[in-house]
PDB file of N, CA and C in Angstrom:
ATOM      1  N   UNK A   1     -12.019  11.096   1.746  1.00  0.00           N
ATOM      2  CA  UNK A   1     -11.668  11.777   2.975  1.00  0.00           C
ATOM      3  C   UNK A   1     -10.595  12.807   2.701  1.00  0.00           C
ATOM      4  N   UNK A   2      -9.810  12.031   2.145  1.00  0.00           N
ATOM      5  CA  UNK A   2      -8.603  13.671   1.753  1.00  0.00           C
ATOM      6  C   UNK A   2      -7.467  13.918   2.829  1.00  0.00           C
ATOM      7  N   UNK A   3      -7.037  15.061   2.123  1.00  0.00           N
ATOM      8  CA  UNK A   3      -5.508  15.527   2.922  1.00  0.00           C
ATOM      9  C   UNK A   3      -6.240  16.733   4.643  1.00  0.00           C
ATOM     10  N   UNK A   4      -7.463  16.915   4.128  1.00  0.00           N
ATOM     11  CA  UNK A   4      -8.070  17.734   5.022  1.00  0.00           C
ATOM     12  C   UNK A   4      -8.148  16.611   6.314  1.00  0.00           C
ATOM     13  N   UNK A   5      -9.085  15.838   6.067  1.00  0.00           N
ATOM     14  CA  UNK A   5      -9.569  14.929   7.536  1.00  0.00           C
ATOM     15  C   UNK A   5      -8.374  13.947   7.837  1.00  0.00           C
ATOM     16  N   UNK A   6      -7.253  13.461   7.205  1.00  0.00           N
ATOM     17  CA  UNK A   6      -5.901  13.033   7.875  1.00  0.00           C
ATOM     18  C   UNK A   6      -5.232  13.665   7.988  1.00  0.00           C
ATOM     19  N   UNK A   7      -5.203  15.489   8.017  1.00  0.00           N
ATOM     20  CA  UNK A   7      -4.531  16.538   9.177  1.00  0.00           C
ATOM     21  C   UNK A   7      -5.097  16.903   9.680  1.00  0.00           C
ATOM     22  N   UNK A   8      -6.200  16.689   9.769  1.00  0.00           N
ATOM     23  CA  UNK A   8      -6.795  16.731  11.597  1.00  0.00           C
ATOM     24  C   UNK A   8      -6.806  15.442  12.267  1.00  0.00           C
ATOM     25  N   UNK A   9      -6.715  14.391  11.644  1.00  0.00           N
ATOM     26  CA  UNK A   9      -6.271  13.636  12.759  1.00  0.00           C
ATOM     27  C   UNK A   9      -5.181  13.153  13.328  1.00  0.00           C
ATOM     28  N   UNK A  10      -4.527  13.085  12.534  1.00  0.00           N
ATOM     29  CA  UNK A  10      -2.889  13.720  13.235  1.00  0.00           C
ATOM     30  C   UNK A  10      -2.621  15.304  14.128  1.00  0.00           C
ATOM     31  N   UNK A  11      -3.621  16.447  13.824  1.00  0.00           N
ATOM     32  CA  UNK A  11      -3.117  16.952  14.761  1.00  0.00           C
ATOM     33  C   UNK A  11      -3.453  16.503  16.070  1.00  0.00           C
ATOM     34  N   UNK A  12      -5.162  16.262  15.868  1.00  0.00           N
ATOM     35  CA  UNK A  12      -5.995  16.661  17.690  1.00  0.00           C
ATOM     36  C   UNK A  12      -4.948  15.174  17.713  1.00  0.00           C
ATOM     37  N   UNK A  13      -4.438  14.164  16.980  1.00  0.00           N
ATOM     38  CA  UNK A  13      -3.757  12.533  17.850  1.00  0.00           C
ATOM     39  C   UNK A  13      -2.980  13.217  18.929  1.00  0.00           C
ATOM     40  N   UNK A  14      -2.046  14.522  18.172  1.00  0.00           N
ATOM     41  CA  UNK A  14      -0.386  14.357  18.350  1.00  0.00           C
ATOM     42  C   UNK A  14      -0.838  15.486  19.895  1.00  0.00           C
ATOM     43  N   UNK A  15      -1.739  16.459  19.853  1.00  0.00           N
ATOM     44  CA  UNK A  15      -2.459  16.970  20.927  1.00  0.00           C
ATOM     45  C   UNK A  15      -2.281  15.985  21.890  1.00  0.00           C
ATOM     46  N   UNK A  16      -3.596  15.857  21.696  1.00  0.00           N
ATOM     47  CA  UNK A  16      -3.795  14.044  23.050  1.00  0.00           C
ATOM     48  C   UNK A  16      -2.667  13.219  23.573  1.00  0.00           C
ATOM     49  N   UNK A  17      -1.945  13.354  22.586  1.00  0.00           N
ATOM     50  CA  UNK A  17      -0.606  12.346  23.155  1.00  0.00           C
ATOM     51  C   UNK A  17       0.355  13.443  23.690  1.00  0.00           C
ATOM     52  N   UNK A  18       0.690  14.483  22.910  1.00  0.00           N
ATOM     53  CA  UNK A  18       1.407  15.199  24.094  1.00  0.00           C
ATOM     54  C   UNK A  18       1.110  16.360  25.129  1.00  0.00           C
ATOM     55  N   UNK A  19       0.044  16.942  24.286  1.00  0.00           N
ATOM     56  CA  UNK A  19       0.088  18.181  25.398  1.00  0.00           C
ATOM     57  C   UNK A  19      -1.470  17.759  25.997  1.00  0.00           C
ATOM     58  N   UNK A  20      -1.924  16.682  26.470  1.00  0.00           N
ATOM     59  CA  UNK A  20      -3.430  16.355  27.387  1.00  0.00           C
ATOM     60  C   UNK A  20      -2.347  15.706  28.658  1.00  0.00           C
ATOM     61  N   UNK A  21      -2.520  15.963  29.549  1.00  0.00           N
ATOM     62  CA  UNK A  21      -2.296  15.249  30.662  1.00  0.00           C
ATOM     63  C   UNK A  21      -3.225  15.037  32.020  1.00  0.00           C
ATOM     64  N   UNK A  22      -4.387  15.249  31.087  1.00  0.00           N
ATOM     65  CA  UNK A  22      -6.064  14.797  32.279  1.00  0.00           C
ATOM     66  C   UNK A  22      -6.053  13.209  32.210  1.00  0.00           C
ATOM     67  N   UNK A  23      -6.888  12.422  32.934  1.00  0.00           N
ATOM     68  CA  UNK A  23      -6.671  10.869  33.665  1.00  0.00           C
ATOM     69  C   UNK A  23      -8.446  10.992  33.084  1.00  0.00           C
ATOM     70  N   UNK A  24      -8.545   9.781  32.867  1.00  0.00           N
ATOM     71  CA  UNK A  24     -10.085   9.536  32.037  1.00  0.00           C
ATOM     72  C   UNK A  24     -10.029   7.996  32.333  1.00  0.00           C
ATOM     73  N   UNK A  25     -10.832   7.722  33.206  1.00  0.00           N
ATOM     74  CA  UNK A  25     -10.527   6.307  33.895  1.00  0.00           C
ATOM     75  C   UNK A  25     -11.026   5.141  32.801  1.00  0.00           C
ATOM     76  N   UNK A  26      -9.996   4.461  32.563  1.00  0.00           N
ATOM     77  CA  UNK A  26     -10.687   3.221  31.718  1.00  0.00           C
ATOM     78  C   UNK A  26      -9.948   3.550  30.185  1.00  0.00           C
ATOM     79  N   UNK A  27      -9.289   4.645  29.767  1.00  0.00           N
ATOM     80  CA  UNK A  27      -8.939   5.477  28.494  1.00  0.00           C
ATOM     81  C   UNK A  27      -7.807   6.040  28.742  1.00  0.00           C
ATOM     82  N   UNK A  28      -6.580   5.504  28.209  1.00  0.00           N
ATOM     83  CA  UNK A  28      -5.476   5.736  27.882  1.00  0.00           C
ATOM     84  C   UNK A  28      -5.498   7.156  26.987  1.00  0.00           C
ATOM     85  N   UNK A  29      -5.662   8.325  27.285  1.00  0.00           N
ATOM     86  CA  UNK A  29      -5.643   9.288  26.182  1.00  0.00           C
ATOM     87  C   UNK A  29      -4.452   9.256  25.312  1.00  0.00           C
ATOM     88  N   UNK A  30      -3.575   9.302  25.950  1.00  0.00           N
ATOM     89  CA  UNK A  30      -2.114   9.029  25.473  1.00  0.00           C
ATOM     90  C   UNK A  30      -2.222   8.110  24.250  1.00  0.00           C
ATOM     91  N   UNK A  31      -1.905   6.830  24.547  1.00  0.00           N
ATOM     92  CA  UNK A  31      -2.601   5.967  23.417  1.00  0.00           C
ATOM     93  C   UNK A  31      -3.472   6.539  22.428  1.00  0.00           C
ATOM     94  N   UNK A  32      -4.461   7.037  22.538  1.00  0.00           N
ATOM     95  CA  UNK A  32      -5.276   7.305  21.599  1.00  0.00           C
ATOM     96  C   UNK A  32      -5.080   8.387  20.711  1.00  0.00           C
ATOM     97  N   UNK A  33      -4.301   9.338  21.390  1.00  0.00           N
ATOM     98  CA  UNK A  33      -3.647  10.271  20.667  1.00  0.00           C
ATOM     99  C   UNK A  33      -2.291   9.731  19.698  1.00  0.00           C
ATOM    100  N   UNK A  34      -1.759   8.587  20.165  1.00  0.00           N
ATOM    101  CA  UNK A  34      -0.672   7.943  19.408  1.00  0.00           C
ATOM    102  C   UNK A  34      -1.547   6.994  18.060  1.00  0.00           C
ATOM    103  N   UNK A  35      -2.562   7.092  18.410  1.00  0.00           N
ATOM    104  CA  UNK A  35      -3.259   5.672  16.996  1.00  0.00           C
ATOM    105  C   UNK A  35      -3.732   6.549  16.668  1.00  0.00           C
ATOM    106  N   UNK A  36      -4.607   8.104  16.783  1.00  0.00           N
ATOM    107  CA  UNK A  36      -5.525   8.957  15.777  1.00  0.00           C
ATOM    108  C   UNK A  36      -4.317   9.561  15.233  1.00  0.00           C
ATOM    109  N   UNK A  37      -3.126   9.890  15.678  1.00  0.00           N
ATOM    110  CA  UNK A  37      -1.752  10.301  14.589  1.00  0.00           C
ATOM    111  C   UNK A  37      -1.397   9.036  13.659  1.00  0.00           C
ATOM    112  N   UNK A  38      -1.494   8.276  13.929  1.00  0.00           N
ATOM    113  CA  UNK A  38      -0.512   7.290  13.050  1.00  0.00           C
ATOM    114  C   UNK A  38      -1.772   6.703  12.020  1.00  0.00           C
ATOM    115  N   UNK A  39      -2.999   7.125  12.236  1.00  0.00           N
ATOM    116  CA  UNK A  39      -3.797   6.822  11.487  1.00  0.00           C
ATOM    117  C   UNK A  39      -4.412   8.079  10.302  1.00  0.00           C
ATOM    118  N   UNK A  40      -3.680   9.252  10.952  1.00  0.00           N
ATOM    119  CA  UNK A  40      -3.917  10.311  10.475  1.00  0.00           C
ATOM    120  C   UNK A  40      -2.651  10.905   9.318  1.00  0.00           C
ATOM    121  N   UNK A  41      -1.858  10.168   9.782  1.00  0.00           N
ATOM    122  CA  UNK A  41      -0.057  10.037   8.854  1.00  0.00           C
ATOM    123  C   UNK A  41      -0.191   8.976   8.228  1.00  0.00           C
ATOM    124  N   UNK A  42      -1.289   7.755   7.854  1.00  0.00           N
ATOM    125  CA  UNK A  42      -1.495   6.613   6.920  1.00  0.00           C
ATOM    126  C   UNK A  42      -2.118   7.160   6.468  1.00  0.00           C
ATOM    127  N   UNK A  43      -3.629   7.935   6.509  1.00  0.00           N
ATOM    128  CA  UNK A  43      -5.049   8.762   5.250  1.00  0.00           C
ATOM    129  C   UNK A  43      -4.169   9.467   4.768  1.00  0.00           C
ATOM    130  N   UNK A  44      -3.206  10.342   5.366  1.00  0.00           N
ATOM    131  CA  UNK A  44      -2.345  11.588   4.171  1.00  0.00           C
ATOM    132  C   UNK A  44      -1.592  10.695   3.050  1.00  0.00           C
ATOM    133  N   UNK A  45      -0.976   9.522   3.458  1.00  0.00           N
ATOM    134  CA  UNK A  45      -0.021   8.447   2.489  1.00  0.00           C
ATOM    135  C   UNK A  45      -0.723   8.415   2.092  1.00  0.00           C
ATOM    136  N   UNK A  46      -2.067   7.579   1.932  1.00  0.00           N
ATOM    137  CA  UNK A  46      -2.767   6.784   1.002  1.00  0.00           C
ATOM    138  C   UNK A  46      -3.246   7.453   0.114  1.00  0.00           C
ATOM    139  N   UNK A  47      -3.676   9.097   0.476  1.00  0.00           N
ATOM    140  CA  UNK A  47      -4.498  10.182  -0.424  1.00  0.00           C
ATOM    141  C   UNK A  47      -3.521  10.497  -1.217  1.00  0.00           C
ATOM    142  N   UNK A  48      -1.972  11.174  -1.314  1.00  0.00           N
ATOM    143  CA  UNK A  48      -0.779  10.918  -2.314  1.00  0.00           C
ATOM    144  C   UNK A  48      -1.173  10.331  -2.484  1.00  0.00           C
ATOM    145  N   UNK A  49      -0.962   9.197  -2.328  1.00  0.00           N
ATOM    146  CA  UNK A  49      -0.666   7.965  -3.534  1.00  0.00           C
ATOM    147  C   UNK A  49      -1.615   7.389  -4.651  1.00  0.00           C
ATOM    148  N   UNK A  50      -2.821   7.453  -4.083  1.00  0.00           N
ATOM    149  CA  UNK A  50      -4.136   7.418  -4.692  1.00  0.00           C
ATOM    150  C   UNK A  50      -4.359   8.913  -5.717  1.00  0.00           C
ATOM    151  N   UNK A  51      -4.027   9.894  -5.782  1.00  0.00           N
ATOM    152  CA  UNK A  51      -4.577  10.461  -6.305  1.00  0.00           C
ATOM    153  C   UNK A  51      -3.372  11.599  -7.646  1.00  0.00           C
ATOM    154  N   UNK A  52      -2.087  10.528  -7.100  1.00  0.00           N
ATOM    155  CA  UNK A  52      -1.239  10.839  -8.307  1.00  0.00           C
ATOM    156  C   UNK A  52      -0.899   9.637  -9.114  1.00  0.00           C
ATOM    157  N   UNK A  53      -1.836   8.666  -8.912  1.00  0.00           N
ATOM    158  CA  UNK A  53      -1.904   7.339  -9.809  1.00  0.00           C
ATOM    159  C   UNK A  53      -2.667   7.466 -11.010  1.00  0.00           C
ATOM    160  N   UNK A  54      -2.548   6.877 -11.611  1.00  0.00           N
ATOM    161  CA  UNK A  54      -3.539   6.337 -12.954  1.00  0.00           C
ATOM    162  C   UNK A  54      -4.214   7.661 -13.848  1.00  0.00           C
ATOM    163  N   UNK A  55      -3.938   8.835 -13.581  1.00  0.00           N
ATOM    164  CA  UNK A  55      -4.146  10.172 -13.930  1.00  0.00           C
ATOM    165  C   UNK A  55      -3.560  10.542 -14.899  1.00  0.00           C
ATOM    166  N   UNK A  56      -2.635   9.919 -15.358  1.00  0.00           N
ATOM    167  CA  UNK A  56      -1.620  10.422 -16.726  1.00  0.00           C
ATOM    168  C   UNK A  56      -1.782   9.684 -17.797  1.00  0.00           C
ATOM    169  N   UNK A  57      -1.925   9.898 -18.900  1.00  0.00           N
ATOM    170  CA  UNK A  57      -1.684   8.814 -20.401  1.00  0.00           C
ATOM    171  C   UNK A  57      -0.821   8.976 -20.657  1.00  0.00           C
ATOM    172  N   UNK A  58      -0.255   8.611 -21.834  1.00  0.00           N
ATOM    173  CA  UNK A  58       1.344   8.365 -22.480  1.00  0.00           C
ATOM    174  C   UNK A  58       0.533   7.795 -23.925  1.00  0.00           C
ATOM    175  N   UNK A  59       0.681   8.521 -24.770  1.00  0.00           N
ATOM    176  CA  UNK A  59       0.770   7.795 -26.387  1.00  0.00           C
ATOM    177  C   UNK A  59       1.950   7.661 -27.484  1.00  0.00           C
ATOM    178  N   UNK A  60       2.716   6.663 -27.255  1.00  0.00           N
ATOM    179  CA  UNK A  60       4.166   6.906 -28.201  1.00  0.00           C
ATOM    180  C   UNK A  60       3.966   6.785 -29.803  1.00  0.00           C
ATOM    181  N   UNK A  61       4.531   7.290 -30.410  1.00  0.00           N
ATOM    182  CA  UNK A  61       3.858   7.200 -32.206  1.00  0.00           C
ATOM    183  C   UNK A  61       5.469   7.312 -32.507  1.00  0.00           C
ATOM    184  N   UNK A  62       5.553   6.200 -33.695  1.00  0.00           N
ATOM    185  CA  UNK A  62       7.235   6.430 -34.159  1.00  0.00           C
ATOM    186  C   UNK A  62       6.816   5.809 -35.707  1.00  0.00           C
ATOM    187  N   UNK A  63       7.310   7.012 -36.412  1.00  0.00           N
ATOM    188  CA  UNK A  63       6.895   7.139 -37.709  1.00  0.00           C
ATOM    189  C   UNK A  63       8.179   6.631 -38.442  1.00  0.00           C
ATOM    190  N   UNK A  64       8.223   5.854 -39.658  1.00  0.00           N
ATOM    191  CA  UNK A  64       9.570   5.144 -40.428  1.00  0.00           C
ATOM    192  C   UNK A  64       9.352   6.415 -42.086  1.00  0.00           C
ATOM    193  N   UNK A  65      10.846   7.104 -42.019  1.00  0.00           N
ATOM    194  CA  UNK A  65       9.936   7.798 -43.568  1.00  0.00           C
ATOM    195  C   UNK A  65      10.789   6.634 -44.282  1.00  0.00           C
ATOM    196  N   UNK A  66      10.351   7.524 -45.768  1.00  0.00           N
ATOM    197  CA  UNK A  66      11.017   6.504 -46.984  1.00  0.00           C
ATOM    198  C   UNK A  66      12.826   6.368 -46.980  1.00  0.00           C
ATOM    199  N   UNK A  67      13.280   7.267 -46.139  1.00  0.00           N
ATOM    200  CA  UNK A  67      15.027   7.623 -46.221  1.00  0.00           C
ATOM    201  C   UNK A  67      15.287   6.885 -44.886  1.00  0.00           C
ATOM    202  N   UNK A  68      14.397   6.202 -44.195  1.00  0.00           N
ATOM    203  CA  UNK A  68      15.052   4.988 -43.371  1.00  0.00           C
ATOM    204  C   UNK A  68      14.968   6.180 -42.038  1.00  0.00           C
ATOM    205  N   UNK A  69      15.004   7.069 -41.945  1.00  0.00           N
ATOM    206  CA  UNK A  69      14.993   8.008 -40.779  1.00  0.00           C
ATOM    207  C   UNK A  69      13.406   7.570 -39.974  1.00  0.00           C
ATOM    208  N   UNK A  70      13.795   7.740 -38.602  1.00  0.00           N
ATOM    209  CA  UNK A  70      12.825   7.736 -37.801  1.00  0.00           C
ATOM    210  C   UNK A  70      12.276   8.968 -36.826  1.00  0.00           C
ATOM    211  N   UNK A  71      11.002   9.325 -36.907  1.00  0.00           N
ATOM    212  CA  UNK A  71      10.288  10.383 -35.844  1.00  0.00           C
ATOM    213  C   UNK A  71       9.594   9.756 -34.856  1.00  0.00           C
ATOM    214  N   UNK A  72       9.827  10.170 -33.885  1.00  0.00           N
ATOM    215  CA  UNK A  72       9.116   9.587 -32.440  1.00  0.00           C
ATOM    216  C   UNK A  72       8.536  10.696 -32.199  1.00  0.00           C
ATOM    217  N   UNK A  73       7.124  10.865 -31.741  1.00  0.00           N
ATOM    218  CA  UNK A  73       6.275  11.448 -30.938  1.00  0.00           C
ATOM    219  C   UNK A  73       5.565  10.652 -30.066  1.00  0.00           C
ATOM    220  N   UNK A  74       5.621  11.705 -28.786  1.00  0.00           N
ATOM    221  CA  UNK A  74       4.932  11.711 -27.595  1.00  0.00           C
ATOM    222  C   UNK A  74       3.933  12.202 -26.928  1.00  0.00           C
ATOM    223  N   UNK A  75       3.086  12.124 -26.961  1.00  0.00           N
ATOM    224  CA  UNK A  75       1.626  12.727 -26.489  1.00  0.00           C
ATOM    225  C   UNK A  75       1.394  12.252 -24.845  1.00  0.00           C
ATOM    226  N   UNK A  76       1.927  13.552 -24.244  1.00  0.00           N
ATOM    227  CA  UNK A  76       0.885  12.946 -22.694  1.00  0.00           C
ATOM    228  C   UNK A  76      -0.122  13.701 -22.365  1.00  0.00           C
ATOM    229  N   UNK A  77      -0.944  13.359 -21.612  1.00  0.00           N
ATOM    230  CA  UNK A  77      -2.267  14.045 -21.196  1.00  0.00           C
ATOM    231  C   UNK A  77      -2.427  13.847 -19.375  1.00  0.00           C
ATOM    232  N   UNK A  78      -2.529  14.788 -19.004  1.00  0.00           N
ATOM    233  CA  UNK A  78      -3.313  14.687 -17.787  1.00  0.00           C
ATOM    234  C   UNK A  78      -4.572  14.624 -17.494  1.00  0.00           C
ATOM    235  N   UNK A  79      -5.503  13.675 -16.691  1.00  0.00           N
ATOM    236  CA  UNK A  79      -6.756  13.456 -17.044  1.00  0.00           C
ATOM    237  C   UNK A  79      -7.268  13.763 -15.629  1.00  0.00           C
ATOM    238  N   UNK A  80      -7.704  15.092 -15.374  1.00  0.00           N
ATOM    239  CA  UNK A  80      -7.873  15.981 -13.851  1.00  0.00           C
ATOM    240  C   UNK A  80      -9.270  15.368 -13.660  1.00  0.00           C
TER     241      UNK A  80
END
């Protein structure tokens, strides 16, 4: 779903909840505009978080020479 379809539903929520003031018998618009935002501000969290996870490697290499000195290399990769 993405960062696209949880900012639209946070906007038309935050719409509905503040600037609708039509009566729809049986339907709290209000309400509903307060749960399609707060559900639309949880898909944007979850899409961060999901999609700057598990995307990176790390390879550490630490080499010993013969004079007791040590080289560390680091290899990262991004895996798009």
């Amino acid at each position: 779903m993405g960062y696209g379809f949880g900012g639209f539903l946070l906007v038309v929520g935050l719409v509905l909840a503040l600037a609708v003031d039509e009566r729809v018998s049986g339907i709290d618009l209000t309400m509903v505009g307060w749960i399609m935002a707060a559900v639309g501000a949880v898909l944007i969290a979850i899409t961060a978080v999901t999609w700057n996870t598990g995307r990176r490697s790390r390879a550490v290499q630490t080499v010993t020479h013969p004079d007791g000195s040590q080289t560390v290399r680091e290899n990262r990769t991004d895996n798009l």
